[in-house]
PDB file of N, CA and C in Angstrom:
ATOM      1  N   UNK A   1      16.169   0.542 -23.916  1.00  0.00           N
ATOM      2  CA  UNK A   1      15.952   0.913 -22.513  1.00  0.00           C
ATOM      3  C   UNK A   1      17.106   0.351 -21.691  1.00  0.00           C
ATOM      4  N   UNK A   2      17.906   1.139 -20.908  1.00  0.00           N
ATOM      5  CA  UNK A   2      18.647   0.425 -20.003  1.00  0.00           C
ATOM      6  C   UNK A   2      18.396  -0.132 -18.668  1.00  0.00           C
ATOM      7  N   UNK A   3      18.972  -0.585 -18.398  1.00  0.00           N
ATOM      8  CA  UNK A   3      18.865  -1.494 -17.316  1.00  0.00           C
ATOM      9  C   UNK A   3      18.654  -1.201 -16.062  1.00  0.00           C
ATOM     10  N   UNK A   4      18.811   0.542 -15.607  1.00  0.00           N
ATOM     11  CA  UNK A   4      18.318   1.104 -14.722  1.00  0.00           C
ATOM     12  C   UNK A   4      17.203   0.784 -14.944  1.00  0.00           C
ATOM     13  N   UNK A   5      16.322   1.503 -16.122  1.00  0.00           N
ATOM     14  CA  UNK A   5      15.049   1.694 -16.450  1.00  0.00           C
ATOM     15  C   UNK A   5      14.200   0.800 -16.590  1.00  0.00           C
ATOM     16  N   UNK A   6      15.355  -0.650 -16.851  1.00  0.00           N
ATOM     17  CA  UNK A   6      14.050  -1.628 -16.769  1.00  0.00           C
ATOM     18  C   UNK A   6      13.475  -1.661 -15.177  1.00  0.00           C
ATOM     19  N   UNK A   7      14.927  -1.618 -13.976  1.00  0.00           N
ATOM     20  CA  UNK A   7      14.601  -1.892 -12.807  1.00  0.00           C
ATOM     21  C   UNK A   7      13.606  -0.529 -12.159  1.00  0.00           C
ATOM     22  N   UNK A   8      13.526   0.537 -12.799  1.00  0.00           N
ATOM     23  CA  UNK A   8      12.312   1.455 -11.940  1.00  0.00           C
ATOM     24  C   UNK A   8      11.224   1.133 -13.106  1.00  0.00           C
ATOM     25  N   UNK A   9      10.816   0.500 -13.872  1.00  0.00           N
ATOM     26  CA  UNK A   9       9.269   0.339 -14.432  1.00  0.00           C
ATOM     27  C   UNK A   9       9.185  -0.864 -14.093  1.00  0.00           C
ATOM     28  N   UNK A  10       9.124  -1.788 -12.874  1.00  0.00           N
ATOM     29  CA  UNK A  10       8.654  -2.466 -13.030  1.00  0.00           C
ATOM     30  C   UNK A  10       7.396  -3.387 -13.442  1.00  0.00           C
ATOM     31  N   UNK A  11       6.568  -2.136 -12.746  1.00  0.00           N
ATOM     32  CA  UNK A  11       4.932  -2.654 -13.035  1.00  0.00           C
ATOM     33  C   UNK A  11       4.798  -2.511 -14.514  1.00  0.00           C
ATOM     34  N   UNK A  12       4.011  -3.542 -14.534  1.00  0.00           N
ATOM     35  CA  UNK A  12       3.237  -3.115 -16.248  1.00  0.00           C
ATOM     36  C   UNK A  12       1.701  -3.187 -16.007  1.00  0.00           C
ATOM     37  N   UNK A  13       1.070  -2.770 -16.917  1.00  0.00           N
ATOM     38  CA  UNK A  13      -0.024  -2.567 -16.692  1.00  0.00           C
ATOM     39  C   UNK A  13      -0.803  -2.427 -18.412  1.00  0.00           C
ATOM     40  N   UNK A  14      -1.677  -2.891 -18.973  1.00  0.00           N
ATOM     41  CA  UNK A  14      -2.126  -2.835 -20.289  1.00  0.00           C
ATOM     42  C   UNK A  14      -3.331  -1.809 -20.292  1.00  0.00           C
ATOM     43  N   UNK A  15      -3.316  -0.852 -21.200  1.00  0.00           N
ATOM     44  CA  UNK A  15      -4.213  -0.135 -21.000  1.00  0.00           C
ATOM     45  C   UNK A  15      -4.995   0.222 -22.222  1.00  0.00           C
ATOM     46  N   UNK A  16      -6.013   0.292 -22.583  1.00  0.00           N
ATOM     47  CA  UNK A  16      -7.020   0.984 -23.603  1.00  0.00           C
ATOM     48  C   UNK A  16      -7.462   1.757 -23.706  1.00  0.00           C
ATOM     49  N   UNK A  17      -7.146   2.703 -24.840  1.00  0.00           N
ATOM     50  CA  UNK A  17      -7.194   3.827 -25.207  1.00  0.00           C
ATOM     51  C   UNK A  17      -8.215   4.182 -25.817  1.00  0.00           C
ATOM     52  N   UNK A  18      -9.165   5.653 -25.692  1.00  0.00           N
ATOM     53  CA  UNK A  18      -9.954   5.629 -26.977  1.00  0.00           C
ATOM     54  C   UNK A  18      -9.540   5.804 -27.819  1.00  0.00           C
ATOM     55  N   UNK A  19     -10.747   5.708 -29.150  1.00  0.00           N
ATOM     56  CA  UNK A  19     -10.275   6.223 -30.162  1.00  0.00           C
ATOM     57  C   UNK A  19      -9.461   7.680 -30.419  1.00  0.00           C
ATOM     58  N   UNK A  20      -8.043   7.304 -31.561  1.00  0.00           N
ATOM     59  CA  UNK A  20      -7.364   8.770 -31.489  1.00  0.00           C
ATOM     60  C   UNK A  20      -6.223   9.096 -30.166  1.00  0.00           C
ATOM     61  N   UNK A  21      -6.670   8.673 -29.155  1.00  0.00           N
ATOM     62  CA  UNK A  21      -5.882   8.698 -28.307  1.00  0.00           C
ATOM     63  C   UNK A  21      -4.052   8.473 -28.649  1.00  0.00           C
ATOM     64  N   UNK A  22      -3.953   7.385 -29.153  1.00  0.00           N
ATOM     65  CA  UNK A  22      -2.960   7.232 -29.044  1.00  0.00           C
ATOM     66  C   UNK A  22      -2.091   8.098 -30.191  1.00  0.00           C
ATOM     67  N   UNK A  23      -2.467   8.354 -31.129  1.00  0.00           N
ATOM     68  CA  UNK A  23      -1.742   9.659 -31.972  1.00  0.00           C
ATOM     69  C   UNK A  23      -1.877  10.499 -31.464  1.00  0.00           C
ATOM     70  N   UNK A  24      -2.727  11.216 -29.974  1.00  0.00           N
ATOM     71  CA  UNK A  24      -2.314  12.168 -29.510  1.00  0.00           C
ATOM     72  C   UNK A  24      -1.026  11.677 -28.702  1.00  0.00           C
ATOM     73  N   UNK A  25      -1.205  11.000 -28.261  1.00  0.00           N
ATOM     74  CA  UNK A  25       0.332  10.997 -27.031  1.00  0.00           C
ATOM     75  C   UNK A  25       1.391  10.635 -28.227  1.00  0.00           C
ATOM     76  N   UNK A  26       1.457  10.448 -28.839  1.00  0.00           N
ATOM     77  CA  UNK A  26       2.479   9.899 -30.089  1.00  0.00           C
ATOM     78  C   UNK A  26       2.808  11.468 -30.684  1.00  0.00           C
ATOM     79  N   UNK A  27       2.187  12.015 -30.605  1.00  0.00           N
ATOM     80  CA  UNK A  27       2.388  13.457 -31.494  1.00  0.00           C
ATOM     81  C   UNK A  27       2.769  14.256 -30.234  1.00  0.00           C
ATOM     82  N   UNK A  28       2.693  14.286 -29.102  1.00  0.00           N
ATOM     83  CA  UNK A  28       3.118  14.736 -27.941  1.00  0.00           C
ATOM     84  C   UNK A  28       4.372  14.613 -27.628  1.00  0.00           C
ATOM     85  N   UNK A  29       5.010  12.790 -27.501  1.00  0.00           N
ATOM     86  CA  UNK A  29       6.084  12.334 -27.477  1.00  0.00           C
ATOM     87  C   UNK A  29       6.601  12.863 -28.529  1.00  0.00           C
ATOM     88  N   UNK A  30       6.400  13.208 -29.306  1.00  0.00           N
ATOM     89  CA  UNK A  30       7.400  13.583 -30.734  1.00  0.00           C
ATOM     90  C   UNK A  30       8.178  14.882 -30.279  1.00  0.00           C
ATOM     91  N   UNK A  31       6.994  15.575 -29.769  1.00  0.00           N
ATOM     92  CA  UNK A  31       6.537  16.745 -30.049  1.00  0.00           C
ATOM     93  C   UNK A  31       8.180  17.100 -28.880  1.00  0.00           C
ATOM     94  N   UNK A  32       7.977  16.612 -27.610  1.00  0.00           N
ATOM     95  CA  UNK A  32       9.021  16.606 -26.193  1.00  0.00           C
ATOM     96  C   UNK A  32      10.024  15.522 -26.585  1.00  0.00           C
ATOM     97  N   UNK A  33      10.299  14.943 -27.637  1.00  0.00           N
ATOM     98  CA  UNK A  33      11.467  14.009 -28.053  1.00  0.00           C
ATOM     99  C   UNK A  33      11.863  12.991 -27.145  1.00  0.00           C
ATOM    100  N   UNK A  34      10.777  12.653 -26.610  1.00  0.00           N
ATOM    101  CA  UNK A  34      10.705  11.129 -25.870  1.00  0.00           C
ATOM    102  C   UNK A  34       9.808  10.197 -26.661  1.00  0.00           C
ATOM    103  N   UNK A  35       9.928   9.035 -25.643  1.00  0.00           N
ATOM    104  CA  UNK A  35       8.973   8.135 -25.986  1.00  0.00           C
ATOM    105  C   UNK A  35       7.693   8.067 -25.700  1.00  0.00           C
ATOM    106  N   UNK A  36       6.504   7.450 -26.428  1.00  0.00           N
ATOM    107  CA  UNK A  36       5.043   7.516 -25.893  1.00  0.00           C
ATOM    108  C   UNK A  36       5.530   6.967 -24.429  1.00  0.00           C
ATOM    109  N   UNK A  37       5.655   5.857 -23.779  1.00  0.00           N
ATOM    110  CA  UNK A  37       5.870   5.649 -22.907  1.00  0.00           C
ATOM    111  C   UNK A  37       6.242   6.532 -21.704  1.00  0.00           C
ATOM    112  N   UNK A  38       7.427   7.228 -21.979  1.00  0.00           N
ATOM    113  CA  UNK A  38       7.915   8.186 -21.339  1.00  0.00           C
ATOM    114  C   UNK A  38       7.057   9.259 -21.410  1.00  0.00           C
ATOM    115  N   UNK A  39       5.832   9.662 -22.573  1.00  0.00           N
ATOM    116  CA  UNK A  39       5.071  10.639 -22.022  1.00  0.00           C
ATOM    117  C   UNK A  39       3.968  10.518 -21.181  1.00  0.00           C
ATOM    118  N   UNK A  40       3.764   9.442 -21.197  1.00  0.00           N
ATOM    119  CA  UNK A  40       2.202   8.738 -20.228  1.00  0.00           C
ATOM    120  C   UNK A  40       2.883   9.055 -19.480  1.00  0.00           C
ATOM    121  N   UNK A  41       4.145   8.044 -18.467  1.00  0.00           N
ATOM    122  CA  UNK A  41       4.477   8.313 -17.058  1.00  0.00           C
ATOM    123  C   UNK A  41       4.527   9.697 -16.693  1.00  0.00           C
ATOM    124  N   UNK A  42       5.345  10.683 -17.813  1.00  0.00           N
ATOM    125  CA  UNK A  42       5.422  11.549 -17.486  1.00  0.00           C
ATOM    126  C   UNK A  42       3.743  12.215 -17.086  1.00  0.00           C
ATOM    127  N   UNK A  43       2.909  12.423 -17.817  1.00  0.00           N
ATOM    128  CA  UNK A  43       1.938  13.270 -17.640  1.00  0.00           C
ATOM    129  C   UNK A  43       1.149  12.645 -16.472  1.00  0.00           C
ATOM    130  N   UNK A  44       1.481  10.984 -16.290  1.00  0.00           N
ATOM    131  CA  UNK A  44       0.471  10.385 -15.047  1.00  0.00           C
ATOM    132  C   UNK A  44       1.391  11.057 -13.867  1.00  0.00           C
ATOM    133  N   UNK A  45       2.744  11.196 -13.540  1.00  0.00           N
ATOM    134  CA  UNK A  45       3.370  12.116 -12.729  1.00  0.00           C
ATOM    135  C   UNK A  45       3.240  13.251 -12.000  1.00  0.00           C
ATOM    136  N   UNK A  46       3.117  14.375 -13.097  1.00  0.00           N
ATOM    137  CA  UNK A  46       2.250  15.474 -12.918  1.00  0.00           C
ATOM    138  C   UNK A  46       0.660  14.987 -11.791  1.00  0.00           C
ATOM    139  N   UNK A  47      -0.012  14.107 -12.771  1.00  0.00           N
ATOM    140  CA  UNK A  47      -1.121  14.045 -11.660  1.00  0.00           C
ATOM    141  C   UNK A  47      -1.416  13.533 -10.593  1.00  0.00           C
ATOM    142  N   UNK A  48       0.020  12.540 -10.511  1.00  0.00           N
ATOM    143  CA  UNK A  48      -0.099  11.698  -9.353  1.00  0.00           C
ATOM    144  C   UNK A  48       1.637  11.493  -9.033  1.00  0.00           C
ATOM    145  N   UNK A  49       1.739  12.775  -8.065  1.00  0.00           N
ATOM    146  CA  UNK A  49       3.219  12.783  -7.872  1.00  0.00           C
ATOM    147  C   UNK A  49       3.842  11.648  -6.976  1.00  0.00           C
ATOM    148  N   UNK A  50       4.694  11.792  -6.850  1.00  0.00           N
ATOM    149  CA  UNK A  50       5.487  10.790  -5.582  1.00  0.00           C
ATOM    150  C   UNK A  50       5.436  11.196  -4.297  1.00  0.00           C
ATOM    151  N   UNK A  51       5.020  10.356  -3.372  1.00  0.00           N
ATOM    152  CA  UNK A  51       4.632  10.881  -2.431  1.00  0.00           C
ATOM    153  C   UNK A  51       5.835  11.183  -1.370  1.00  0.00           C
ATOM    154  N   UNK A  52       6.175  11.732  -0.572  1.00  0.00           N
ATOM    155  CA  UNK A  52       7.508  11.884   0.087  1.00  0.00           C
ATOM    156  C   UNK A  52       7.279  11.401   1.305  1.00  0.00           C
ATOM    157  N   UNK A  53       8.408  10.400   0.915  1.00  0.00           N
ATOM    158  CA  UNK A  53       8.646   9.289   2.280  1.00  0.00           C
ATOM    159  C   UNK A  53       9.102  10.111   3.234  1.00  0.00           C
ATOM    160  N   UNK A  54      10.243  10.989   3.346  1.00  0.00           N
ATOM    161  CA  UNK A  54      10.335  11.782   4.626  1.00  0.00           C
ATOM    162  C   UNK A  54       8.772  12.296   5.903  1.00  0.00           C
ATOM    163  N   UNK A  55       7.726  13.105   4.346  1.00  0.00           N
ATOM    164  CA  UNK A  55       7.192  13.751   5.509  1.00  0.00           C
ATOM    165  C   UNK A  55       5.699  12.226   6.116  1.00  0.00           C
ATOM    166  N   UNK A  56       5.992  11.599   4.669  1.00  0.00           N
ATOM    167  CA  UNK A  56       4.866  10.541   5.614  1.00  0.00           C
ATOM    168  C   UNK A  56       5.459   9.613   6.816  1.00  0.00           C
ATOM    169  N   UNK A  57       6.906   9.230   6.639  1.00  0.00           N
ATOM    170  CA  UNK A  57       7.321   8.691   8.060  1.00  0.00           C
ATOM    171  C   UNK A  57       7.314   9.712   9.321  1.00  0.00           C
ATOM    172  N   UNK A  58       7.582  10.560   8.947  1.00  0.00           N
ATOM    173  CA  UNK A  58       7.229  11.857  10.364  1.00  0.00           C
ATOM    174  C   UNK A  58       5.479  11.877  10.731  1.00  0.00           C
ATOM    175  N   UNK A  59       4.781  12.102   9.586  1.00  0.00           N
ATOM    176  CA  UNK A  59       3.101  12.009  10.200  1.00  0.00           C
ATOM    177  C   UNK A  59       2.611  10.434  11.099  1.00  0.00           C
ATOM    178  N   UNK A  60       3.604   9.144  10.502  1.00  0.00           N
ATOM    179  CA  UNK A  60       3.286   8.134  10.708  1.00  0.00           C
ATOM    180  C   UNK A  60       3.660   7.967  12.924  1.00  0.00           C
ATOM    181  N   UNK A  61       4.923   8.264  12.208  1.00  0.00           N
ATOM    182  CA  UNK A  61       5.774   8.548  14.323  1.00  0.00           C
ATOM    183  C   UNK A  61       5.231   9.516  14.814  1.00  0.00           C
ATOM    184  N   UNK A  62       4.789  10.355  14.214  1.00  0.00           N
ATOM    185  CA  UNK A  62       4.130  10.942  15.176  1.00  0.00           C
ATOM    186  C   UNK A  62       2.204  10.695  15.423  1.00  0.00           C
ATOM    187  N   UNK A  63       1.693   9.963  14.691  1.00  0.00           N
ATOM    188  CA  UNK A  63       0.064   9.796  15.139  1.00  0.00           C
ATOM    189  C   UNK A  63       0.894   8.745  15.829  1.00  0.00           C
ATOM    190  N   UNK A  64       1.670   7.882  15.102  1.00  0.00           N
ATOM    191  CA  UNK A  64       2.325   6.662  16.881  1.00  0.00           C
ATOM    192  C   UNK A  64       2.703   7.169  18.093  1.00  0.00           C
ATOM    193  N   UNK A  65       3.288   8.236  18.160  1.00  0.00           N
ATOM    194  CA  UNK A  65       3.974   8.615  19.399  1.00  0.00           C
ATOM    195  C   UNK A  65       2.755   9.559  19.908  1.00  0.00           C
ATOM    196  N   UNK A  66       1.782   9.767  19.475  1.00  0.00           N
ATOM    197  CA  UNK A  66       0.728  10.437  20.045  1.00  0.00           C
ATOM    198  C   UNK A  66      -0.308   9.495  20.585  1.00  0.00           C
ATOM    199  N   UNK A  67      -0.255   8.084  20.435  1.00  0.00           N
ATOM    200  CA  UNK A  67      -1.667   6.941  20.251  1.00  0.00           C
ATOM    201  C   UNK A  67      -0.294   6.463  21.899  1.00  0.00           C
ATOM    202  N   UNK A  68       0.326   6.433  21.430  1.00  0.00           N
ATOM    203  CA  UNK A  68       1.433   6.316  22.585  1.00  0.00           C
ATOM    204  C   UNK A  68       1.399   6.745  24.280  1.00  0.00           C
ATOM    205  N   UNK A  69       1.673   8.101  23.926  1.00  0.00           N
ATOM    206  CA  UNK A  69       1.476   8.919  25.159  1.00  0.00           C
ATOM    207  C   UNK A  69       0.283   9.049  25.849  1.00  0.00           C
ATOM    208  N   UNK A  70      -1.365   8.865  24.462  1.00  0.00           N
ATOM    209  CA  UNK A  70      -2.253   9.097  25.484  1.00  0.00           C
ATOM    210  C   UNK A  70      -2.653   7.372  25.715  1.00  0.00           C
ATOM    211  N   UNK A  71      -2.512   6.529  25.428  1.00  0.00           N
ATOM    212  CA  UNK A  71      -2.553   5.279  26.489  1.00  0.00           C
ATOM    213  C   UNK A  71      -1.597   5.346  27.555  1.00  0.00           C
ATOM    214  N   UNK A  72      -0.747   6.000  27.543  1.00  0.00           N
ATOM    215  CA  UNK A  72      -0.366   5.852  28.656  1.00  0.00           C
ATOM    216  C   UNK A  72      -0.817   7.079  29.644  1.00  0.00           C
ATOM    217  N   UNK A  73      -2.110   8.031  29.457  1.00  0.00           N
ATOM    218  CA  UNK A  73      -2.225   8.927  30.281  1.00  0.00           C
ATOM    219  C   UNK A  73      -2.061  10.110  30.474  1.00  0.00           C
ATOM    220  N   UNK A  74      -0.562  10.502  29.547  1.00  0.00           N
ATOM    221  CA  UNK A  74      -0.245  11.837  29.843  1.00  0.00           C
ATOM    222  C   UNK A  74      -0.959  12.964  29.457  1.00  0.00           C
ATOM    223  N   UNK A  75      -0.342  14.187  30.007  1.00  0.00           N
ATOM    224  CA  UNK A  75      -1.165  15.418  30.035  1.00  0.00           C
ATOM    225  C   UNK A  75      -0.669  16.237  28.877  1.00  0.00           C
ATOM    226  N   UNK A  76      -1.320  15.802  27.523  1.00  0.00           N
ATOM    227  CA  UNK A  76      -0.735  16.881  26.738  1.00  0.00           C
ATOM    228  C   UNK A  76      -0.038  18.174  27.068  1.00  0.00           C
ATOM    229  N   UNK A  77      -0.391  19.038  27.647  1.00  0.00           N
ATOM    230  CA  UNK A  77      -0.371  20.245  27.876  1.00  0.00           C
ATOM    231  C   UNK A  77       1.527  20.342  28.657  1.00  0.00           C
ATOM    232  N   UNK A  78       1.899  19.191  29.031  1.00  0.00           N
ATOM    233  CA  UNK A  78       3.177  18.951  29.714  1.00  0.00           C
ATOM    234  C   UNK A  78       4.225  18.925  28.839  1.00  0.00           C
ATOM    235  N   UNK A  79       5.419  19.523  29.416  1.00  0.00           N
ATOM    236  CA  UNK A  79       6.537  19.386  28.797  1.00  0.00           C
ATOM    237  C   UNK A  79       6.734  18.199  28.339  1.00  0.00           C
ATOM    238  N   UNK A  80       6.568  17.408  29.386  1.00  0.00           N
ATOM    239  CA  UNK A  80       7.070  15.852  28.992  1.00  0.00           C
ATOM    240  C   UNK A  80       6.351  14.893  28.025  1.00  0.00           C
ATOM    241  N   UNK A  81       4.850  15.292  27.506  1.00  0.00           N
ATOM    242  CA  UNK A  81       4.371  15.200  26.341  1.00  0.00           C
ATOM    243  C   UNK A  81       5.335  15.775  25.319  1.00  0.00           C
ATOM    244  N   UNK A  82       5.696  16.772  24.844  1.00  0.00           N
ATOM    245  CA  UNK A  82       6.562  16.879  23.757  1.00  0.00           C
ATOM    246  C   UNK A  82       7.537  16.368  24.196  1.00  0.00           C
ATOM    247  N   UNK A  83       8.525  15.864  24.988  1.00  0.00           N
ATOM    248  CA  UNK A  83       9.418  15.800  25.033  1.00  0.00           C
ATOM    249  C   UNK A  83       9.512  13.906  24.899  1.00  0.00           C
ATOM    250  N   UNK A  84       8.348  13.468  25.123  1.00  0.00           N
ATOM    251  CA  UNK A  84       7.921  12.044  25.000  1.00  0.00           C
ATOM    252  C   UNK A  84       7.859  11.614  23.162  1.00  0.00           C
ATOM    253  N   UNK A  85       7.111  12.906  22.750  1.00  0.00           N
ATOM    254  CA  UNK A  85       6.660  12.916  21.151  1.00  0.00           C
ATOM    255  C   UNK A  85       7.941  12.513  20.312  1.00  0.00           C
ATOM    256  N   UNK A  86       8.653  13.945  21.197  1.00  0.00           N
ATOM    257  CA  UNK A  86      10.269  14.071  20.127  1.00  0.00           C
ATOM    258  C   UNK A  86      11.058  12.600  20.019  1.00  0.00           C
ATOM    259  N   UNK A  87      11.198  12.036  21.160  1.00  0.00           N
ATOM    260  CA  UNK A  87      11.729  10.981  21.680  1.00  0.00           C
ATOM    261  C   UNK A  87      11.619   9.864  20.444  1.00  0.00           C
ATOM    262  N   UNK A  88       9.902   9.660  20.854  1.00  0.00           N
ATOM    263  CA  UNK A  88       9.472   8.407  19.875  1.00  0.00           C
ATOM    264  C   UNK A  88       9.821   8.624  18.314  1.00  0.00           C
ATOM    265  N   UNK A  89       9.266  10.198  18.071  1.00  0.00           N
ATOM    266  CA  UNK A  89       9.562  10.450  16.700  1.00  0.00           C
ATOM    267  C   UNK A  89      10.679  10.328  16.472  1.00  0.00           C
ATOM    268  N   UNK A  90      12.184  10.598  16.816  1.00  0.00           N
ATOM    269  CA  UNK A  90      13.554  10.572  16.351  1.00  0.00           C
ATOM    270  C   UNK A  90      13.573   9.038  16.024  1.00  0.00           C
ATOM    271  N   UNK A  91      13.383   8.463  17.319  1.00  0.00           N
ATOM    272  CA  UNK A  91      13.713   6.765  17.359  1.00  0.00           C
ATOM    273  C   UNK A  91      13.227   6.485  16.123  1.00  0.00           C
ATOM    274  N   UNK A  92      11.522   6.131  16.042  1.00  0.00           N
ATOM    275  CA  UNK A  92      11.092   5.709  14.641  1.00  0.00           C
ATOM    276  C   UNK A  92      11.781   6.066  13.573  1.00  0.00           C
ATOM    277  N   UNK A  93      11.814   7.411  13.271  1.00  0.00           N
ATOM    278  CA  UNK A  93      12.924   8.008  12.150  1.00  0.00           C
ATOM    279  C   UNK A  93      14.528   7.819  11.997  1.00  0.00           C
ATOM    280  N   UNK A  94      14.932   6.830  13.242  1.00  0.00           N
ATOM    281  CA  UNK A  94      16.288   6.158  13.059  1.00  0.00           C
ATOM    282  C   UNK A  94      16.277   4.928  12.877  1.00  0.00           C
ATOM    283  N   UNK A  95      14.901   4.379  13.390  1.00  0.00           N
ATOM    284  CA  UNK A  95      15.450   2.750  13.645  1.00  0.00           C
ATOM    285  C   UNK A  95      14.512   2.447  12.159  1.00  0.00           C
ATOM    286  N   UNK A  96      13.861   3.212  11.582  1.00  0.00           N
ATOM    287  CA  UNK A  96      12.634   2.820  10.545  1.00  0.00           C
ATOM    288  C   UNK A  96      11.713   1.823  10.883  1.00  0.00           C
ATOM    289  N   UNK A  97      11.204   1.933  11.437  1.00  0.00           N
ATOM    290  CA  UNK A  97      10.681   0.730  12.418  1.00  0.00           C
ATOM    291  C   UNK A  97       9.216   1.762  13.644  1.00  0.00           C
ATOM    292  N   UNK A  98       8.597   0.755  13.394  1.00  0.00           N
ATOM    293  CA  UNK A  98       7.096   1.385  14.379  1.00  0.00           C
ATOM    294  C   UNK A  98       7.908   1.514  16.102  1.00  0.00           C
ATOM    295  N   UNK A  99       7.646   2.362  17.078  1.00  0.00           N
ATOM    296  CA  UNK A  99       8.281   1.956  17.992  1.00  0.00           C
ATOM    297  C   UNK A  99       7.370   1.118  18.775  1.00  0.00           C
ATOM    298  N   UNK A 100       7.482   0.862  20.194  1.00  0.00           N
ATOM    299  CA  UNK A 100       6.928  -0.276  20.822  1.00  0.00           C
ATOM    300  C   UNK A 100       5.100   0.644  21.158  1.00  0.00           C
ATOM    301  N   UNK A 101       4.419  -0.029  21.583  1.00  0.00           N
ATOM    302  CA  UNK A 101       3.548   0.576  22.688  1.00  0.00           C
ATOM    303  C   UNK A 101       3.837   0.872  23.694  1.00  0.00           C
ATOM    304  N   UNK A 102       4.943   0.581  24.245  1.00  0.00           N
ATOM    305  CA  UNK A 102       5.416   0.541  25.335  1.00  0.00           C
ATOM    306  C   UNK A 102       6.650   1.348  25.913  1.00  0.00           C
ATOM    307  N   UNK A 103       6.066   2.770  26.028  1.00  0.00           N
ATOM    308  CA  UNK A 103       7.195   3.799  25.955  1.00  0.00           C
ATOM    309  C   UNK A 103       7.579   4.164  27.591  1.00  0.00           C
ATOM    310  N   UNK A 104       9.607   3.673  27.604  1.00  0.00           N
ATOM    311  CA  UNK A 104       9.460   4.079  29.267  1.00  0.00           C
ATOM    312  C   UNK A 104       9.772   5.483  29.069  1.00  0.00           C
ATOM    313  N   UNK A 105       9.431   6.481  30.530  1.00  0.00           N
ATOM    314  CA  UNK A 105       9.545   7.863  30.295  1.00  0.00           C
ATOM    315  C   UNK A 105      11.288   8.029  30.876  1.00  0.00           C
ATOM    316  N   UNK A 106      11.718   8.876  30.820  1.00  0.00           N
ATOM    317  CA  UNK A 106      12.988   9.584  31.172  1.00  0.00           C
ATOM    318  C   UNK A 106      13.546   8.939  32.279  1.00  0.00           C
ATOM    319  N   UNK A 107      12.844   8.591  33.434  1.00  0.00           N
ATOM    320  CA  UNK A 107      12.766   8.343  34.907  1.00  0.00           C
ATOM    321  C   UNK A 107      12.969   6.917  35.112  1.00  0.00           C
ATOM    322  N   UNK A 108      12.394   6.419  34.093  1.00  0.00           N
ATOM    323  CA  UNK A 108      12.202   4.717  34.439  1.00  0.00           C
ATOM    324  C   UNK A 108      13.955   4.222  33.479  1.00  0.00           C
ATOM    325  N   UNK A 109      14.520   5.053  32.598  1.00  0.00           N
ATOM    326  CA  UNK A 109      15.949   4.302  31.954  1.00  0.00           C
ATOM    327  C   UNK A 109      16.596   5.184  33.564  1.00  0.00           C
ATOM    328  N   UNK A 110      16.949   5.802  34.082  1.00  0.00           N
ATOM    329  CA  UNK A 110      17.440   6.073  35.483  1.00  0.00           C
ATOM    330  C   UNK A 110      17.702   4.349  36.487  1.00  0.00           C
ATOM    331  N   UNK A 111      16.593   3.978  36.597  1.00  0.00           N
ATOM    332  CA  UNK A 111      16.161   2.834  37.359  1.00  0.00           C
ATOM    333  C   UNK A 111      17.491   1.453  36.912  1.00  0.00           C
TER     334      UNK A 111
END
């Protein structure tokens, strides 16, 4: 195993198999010319994909930039609600980072 590979498996985990089990994944791995190892992850993969950091940091800035705007009042229905949303969402999605509670609007960086 190289040394990439040691650094993405880190977890280990011991697991018990039923009976037979394991000559199936052994006859599997053969079968796809990997390792048993490499066929578990693989098939636990399939069922439990990777989740994508892009679209969960966008759902995350935005239930924030929505918990946001309505403590502070605004009128959904307003331009300046989306235009408040977009705001928070870019920031979060640049700075990686939650933004504040404390969002000034357009008017108040003027000041």
């Amino acid at each position: 195993m190289s040394e990439k590979d040691q650094h993405q498996y880190k977890d280990r985990y011991m697991l018990r198999l039923p009976d037979g089990m394991r000559d199936r994944i052994k006859a599997a791995a053969a079968e796809n010319g990997r390792s048993m190892n490499s066929e578990i992850v693989g098939t636990l993969l399939e069922a439990y994909p990777p989740v994508n950091e892009y679209v969960d940091k966008v759902t995350l800035a935005t239930v924030t930039a929505m918990r946001i705007v309505e403590e502070d009042g605004m009128d959904p229905n307003s331009g300046e609600f989306a235009e408040v949303i977009g705001h928070v969402v870019a920031k979060f999605l640049a700075d990686d980072a939650p933004p504040s509670a404390k969002f000034r609007t357009r008017d108040e960086y003027d000041e």
